[in-house]
N, C-alpha and C. Protein backbone atom coordinates (compact mmCIF):
# COMPACT_ATOMS: atom_id res chain seq x y z
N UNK A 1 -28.45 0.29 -8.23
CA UNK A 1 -27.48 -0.20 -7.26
C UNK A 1 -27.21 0.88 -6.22
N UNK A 2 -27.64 0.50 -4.48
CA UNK A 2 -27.25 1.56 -3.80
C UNK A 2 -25.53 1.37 -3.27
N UNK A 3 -25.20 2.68 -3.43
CA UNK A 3 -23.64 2.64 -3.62
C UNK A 3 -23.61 2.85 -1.37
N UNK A 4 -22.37 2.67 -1.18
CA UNK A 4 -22.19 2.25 0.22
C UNK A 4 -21.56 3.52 0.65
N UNK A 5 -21.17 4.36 0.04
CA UNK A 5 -20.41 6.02 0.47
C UNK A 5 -21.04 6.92 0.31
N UNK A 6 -22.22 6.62 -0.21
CA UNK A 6 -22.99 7.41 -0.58
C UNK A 6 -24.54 7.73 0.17
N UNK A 7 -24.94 9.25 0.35
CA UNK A 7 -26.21 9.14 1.45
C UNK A 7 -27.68 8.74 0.62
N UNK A 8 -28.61 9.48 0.95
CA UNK A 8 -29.67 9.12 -0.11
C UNK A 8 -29.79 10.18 -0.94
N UNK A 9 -29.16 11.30 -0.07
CA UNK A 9 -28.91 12.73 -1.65
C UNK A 9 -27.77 12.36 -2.56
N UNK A 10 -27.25 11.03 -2.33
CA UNK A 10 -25.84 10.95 -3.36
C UNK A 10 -24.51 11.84 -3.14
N UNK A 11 -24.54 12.09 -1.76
CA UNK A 11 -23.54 12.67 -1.00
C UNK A 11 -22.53 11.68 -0.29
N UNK A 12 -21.64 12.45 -0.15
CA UNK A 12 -20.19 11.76 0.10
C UNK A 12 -20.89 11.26 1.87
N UNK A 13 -20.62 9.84 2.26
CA UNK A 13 -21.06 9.22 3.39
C UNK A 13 -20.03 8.24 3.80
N UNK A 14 -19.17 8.49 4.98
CA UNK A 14 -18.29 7.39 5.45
C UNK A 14 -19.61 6.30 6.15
N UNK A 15 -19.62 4.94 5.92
CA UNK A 15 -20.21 4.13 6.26
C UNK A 15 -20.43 3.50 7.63
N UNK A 16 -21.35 3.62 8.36
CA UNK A 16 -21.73 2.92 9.86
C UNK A 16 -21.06 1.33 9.98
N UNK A 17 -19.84 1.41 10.37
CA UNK A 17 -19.46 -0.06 10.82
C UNK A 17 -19.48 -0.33 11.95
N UNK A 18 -20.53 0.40 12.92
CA UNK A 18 -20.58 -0.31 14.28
C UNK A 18 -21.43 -1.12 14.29
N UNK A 19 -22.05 -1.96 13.45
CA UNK A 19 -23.03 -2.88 14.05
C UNK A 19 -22.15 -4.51 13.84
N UNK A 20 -21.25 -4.67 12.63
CA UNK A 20 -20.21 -5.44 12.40
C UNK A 20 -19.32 -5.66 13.34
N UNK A 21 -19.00 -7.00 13.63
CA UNK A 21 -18.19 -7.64 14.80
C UNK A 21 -17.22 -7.89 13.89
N UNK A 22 -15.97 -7.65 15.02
CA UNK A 22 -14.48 -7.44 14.78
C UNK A 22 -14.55 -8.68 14.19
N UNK A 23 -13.26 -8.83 13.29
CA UNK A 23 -12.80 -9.93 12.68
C UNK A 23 -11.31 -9.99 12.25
N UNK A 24 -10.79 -10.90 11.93
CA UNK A 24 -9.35 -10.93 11.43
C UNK A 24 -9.44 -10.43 10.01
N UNK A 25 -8.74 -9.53 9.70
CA UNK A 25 -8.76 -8.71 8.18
C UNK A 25 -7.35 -8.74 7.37
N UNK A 26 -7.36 -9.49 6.01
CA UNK A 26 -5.92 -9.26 5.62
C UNK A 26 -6.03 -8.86 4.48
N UNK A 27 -5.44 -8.15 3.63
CA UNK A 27 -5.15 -7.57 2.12
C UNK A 27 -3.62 -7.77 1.47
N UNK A 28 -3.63 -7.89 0.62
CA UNK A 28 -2.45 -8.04 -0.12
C UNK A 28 -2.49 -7.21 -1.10
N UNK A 29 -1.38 -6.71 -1.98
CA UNK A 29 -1.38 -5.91 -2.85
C UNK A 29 -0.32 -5.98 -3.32
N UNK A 30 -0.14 -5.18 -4.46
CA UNK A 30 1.55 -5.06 -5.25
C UNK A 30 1.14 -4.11 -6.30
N UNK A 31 2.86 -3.91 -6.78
CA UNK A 31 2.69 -3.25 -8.27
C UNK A 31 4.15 -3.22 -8.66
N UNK A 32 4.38 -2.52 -9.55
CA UNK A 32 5.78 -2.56 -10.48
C UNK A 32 6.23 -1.09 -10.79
N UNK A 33 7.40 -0.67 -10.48
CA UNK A 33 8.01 0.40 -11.50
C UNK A 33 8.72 -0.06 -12.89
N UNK A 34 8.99 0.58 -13.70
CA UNK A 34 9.97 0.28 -14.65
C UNK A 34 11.34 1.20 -14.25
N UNK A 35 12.34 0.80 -14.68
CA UNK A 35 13.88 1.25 -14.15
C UNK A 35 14.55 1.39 -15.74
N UNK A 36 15.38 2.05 -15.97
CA UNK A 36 16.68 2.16 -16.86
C UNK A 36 17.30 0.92 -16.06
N UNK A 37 17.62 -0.18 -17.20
CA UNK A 37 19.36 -0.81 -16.71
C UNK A 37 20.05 0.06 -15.46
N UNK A 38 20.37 1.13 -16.38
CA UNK A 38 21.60 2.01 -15.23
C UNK A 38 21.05 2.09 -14.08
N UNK A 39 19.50 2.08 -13.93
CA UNK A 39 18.87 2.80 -12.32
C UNK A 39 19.03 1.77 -11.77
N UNK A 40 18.82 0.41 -12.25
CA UNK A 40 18.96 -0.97 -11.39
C UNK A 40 19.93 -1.14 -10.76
N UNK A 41 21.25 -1.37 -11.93
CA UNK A 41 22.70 -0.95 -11.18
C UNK A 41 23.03 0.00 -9.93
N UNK A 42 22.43 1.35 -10.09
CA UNK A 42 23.01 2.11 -9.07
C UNK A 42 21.99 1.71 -7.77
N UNK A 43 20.86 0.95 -7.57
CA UNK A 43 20.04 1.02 -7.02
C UNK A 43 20.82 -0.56 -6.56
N UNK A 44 20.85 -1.52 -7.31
CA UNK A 44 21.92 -2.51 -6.73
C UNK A 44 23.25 -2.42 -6.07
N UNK A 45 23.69 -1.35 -6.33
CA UNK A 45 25.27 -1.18 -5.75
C UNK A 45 24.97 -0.07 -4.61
N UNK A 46 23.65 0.21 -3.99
CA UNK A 46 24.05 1.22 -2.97
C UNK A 46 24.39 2.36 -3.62
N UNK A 47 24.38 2.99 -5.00
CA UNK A 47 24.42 4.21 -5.04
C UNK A 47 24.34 5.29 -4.93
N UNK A 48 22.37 5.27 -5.02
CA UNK A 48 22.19 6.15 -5.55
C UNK A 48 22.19 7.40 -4.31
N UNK A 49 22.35 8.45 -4.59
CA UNK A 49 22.42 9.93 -3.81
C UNK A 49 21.82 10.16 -2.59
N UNK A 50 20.35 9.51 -2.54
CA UNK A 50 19.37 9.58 -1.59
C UNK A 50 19.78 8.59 -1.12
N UNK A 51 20.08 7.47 -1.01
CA UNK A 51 20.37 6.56 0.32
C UNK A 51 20.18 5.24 -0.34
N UNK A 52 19.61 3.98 0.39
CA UNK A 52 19.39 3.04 0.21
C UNK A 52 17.68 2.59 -0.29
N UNK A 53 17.35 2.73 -1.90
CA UNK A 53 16.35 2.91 -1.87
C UNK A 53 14.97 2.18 -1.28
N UNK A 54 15.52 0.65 -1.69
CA UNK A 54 14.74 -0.44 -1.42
C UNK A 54 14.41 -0.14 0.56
N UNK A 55 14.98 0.09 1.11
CA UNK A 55 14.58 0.10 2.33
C UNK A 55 13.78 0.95 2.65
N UNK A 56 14.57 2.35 2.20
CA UNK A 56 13.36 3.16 2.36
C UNK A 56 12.29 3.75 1.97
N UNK A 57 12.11 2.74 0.62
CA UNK A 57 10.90 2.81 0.13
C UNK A 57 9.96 1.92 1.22
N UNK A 58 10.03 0.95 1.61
CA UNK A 58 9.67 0.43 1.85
C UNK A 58 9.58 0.95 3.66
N UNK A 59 10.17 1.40 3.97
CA UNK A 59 9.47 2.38 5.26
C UNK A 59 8.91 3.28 5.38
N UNK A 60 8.59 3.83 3.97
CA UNK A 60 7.78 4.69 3.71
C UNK A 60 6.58 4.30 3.37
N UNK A 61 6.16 2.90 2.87
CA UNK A 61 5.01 2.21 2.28
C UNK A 61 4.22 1.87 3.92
N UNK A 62 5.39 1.35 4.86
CA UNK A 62 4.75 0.87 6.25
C UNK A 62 4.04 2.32 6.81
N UNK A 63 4.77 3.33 6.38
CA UNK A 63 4.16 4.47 7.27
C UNK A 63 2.84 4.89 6.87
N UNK A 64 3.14 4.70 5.36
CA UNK A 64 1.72 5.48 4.98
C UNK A 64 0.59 4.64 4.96
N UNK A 65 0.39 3.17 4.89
CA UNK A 65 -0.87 2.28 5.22
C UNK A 65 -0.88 2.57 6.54
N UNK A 66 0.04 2.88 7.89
CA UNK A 66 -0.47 3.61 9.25
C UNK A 66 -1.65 4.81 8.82
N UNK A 67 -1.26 5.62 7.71
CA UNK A 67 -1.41 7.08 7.53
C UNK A 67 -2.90 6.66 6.55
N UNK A 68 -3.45 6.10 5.98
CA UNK A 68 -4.53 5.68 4.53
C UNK A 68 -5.60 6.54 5.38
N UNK A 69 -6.29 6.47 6.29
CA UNK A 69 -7.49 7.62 6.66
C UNK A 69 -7.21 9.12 6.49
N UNK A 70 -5.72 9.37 6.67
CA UNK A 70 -5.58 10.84 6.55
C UNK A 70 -5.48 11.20 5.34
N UNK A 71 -5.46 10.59 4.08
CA UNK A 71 -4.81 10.21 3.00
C UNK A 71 -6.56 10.10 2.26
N UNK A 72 -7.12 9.18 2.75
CA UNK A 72 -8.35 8.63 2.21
C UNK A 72 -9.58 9.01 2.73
N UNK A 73 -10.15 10.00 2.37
CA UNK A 73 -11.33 10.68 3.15
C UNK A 73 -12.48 9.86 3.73
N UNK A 74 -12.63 8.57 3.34
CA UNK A 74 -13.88 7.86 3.80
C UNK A 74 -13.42 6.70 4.26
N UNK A 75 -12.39 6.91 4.58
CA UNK A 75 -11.51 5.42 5.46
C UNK A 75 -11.45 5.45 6.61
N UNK A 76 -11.78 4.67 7.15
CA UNK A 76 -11.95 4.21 8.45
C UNK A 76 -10.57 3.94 9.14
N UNK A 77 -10.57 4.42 10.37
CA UNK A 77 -9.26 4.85 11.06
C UNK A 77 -9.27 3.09 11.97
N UNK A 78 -7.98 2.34 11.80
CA UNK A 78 -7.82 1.13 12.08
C UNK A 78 -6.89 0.63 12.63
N UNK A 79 -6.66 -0.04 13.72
CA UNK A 79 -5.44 -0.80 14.58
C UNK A 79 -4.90 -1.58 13.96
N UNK A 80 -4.16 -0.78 13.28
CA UNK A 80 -3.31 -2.23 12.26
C UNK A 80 -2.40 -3.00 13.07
N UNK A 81 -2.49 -4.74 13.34
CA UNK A 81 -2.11 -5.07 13.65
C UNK A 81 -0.29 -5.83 13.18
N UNK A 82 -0.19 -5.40 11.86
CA UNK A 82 0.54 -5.90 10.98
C UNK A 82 0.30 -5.34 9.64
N UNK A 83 1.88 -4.67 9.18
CA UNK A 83 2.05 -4.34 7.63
C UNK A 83 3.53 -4.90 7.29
N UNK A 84 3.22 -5.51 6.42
CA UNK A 84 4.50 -5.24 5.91
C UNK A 84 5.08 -5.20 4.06
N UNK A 85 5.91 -4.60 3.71
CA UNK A 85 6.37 -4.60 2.53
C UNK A 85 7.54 -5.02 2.01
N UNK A 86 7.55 -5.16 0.82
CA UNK A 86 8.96 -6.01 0.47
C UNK A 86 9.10 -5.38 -1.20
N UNK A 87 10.19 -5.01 -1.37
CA UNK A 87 10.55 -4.27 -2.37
C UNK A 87 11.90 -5.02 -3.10
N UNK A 88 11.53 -5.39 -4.50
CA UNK A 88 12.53 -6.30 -4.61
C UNK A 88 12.66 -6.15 -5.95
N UNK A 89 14.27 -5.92 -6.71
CA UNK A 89 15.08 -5.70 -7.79
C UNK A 89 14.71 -7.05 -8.84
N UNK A 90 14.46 -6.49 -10.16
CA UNK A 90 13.90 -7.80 -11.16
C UNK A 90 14.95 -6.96 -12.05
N UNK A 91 14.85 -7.66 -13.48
CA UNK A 91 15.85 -7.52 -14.66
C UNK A 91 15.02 -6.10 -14.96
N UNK A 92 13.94 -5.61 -15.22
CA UNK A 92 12.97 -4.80 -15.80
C UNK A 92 12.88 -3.32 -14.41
N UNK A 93 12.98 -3.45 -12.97
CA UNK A 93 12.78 -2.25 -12.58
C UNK A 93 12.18 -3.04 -10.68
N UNK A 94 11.04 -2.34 -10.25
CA UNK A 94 11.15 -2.75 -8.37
C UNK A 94 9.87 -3.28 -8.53
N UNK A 95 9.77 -4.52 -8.17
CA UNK A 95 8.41 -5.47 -7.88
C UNK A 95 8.01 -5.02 -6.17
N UNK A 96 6.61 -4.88 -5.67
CA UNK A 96 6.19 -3.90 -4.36
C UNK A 96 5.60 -5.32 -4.05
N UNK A 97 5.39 -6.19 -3.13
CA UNK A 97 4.21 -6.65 -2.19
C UNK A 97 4.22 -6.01 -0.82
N UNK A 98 2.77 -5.71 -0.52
CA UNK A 98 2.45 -5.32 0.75
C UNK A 98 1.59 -6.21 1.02
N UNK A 99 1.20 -6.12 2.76
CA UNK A 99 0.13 -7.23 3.25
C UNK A 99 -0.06 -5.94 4.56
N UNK A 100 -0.93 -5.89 4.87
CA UNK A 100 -1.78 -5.18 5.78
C UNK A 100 -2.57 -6.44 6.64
N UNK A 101 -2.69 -6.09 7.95
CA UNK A 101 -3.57 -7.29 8.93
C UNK A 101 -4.36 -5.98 9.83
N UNK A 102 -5.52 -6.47 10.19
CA UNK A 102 -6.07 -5.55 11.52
C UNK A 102 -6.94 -6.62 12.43
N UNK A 103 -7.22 -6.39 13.29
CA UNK A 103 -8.62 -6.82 14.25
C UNK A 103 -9.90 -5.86 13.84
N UNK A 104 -10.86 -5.61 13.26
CA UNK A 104 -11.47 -4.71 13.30
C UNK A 104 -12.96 -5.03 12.29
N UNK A 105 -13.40 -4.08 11.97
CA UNK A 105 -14.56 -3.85 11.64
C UNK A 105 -14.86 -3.75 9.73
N UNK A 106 -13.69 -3.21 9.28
CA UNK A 106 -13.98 -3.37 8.06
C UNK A 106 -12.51 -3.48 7.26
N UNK A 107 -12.71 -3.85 6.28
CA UNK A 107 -11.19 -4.12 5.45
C UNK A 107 -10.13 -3.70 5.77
N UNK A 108 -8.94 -4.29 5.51
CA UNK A 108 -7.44 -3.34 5.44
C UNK A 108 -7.33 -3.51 4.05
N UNK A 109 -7.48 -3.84 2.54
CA UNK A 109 -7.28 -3.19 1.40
C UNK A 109 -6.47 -2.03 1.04
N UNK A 110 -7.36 -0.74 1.38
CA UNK A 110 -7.03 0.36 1.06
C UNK A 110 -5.44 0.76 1.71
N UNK A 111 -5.18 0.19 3.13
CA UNK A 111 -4.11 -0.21 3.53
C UNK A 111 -2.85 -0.64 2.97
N UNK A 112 -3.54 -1.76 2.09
CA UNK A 112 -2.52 -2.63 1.85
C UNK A 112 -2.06 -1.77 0.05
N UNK A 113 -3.14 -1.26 -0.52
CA UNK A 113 -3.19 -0.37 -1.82
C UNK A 113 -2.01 0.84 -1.62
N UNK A 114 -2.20 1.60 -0.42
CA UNK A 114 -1.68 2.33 0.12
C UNK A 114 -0.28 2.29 0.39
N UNK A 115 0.23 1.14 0.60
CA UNK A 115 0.97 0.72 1.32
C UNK A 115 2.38 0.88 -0.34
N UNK A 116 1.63 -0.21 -1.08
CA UNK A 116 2.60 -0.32 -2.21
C UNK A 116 2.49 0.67 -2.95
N UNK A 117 1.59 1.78 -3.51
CA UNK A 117 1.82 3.14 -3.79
C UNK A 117 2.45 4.02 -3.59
N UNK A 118 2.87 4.14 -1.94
CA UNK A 118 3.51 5.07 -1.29
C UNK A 118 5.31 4.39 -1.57
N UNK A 119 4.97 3.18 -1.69
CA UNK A 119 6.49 2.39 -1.94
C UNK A 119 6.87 2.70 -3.48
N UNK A 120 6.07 2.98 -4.20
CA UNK A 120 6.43 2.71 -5.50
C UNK A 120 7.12 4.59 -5.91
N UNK A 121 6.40 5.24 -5.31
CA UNK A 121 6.19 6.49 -4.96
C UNK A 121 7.68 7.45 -4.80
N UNK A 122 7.89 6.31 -3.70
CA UNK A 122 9.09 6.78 -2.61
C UNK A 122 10.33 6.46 -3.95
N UNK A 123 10.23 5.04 -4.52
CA UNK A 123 11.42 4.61 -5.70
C UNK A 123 11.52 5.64 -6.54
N UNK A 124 10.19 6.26 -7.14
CA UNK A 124 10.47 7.48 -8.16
C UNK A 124 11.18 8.23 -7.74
N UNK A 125 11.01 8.84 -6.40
CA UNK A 125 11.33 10.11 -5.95
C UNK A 125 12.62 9.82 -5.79
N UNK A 126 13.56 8.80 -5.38
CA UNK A 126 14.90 8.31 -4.76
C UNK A 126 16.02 8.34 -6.55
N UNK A 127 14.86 8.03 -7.03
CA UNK A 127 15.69 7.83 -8.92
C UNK A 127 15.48 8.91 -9.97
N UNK A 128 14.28 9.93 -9.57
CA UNK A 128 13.80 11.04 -10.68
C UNK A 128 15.16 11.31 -10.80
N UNK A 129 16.24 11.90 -10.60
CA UNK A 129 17.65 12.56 -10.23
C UNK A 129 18.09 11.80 -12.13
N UNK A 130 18.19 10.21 -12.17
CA UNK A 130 18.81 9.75 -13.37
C UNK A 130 18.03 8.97 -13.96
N UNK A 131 16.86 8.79 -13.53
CA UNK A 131 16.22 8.23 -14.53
C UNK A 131 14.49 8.98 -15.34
N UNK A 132 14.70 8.92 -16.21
CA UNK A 132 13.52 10.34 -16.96
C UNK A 132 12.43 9.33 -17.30
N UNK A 133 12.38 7.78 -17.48
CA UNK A 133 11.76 6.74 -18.17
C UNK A 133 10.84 6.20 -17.46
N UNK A 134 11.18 6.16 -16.11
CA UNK A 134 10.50 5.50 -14.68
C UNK A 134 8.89 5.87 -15.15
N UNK A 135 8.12 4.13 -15.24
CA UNK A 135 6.67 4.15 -14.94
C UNK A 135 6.43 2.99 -14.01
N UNK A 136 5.59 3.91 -13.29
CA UNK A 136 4.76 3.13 -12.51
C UNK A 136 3.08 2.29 -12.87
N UNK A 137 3.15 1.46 -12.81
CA UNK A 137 2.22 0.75 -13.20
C UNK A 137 1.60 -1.02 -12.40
N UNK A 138 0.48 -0.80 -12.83
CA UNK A 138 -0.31 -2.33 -11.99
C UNK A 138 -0.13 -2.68 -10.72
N UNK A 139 -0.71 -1.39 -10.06
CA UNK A 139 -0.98 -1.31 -8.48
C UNK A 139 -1.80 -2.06 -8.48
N UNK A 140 -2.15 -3.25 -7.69
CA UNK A 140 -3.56 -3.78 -7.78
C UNK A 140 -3.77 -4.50 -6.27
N UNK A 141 -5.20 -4.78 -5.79
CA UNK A 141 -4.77 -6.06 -5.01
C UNK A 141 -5.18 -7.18 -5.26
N UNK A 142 -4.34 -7.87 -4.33
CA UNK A 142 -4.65 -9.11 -5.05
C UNK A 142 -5.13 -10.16 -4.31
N UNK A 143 -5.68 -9.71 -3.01
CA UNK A 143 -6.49 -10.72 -2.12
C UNK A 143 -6.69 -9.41 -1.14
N UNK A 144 -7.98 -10.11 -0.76
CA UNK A 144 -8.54 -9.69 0.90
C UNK A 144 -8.92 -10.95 1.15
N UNK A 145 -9.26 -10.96 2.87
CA UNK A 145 -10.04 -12.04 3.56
C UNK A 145 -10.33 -11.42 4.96
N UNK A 146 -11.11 -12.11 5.25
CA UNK A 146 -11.68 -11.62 7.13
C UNK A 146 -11.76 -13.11 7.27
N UNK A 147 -11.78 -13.43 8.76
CA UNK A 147 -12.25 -14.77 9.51
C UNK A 147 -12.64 -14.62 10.92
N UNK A 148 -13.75 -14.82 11.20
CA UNK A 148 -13.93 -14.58 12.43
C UNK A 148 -12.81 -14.90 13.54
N UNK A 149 -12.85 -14.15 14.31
CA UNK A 149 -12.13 -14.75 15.72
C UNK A 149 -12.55 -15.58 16.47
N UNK A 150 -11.98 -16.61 16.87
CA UNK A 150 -12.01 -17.77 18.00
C UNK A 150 -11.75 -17.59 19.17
N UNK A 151 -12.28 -17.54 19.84
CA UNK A 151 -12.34 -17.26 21.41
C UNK A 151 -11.76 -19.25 22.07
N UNK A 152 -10.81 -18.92 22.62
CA UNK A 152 -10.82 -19.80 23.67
C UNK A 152 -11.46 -20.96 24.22
């Protein structure tokens, strides 16, 4: 199987996507922390020390699917036309969806991977302070698609 990052010495190779015509690109993704009871509470009532977490986790998830090439050595630098994330309180700890969109040449995935990592990321860092239990787990995605563009 020839691998696609790879040269013919089996060297690290970002991939030629100029011969591929732009297309509509979308990814989806998510994942889960686990929370203490108590972290939910203080994280529900506006508590906790660092601020308002859910938000700014979640402006931190938009920044860093901007940021996934600087982040991701063989990623292709992309006009994202659309990210967004949504960070949302369950009985158990913070459920992440992200969605990434571009015009372009090859996936937003890694984008959209990116996106809810850096969110899930940001929750640890906002709760390490009171909670010692916090796991993160089942980053995944869970759709891509492209569709050509329609011209007029």
């Amino acid at each position: 199987m020839k691998l696609s990052h790879t040269d013919d010495k089996g060297k690290a190779n970002m991939v030629d996507v100029g011969h591929k015509p732009n297309q509509i690109r979308e990814a989806w993704a998510k994942g889960f922390i686990h929370l203490l009871p108590s972290t939910i509470n203080l994280i529900r009532d506006n508590q906790m020390k660092k601020g308002d977490v859910l938000t700014i986790a979640q402006i931190a998830g938009i920044q860093a699917a901007k940021r996934t090439p600087e982040l991701i050595p063989l990623c292709h630098t992309l006009l994202l036309t659309k990210v967004d994330v949504k960070a949302s309180l369950t009985d158990t700890g913070v459920e992440v969806n992200s969605y990434a969109k571009c015009i372009g040449q090859t996936g937003v995935e890694m984008e959209a991977l990116t996106a809810a990592s850096v969110t899930l990321l940001t929750v640890y860092d906002m709760c390490k302070a009171v909670d010692k239990a916090m796991r993160i787990e089942n980053i995944e995605l869970i759709s891509k698609t492209k569709a050509d563009i329609i011209q007029p």
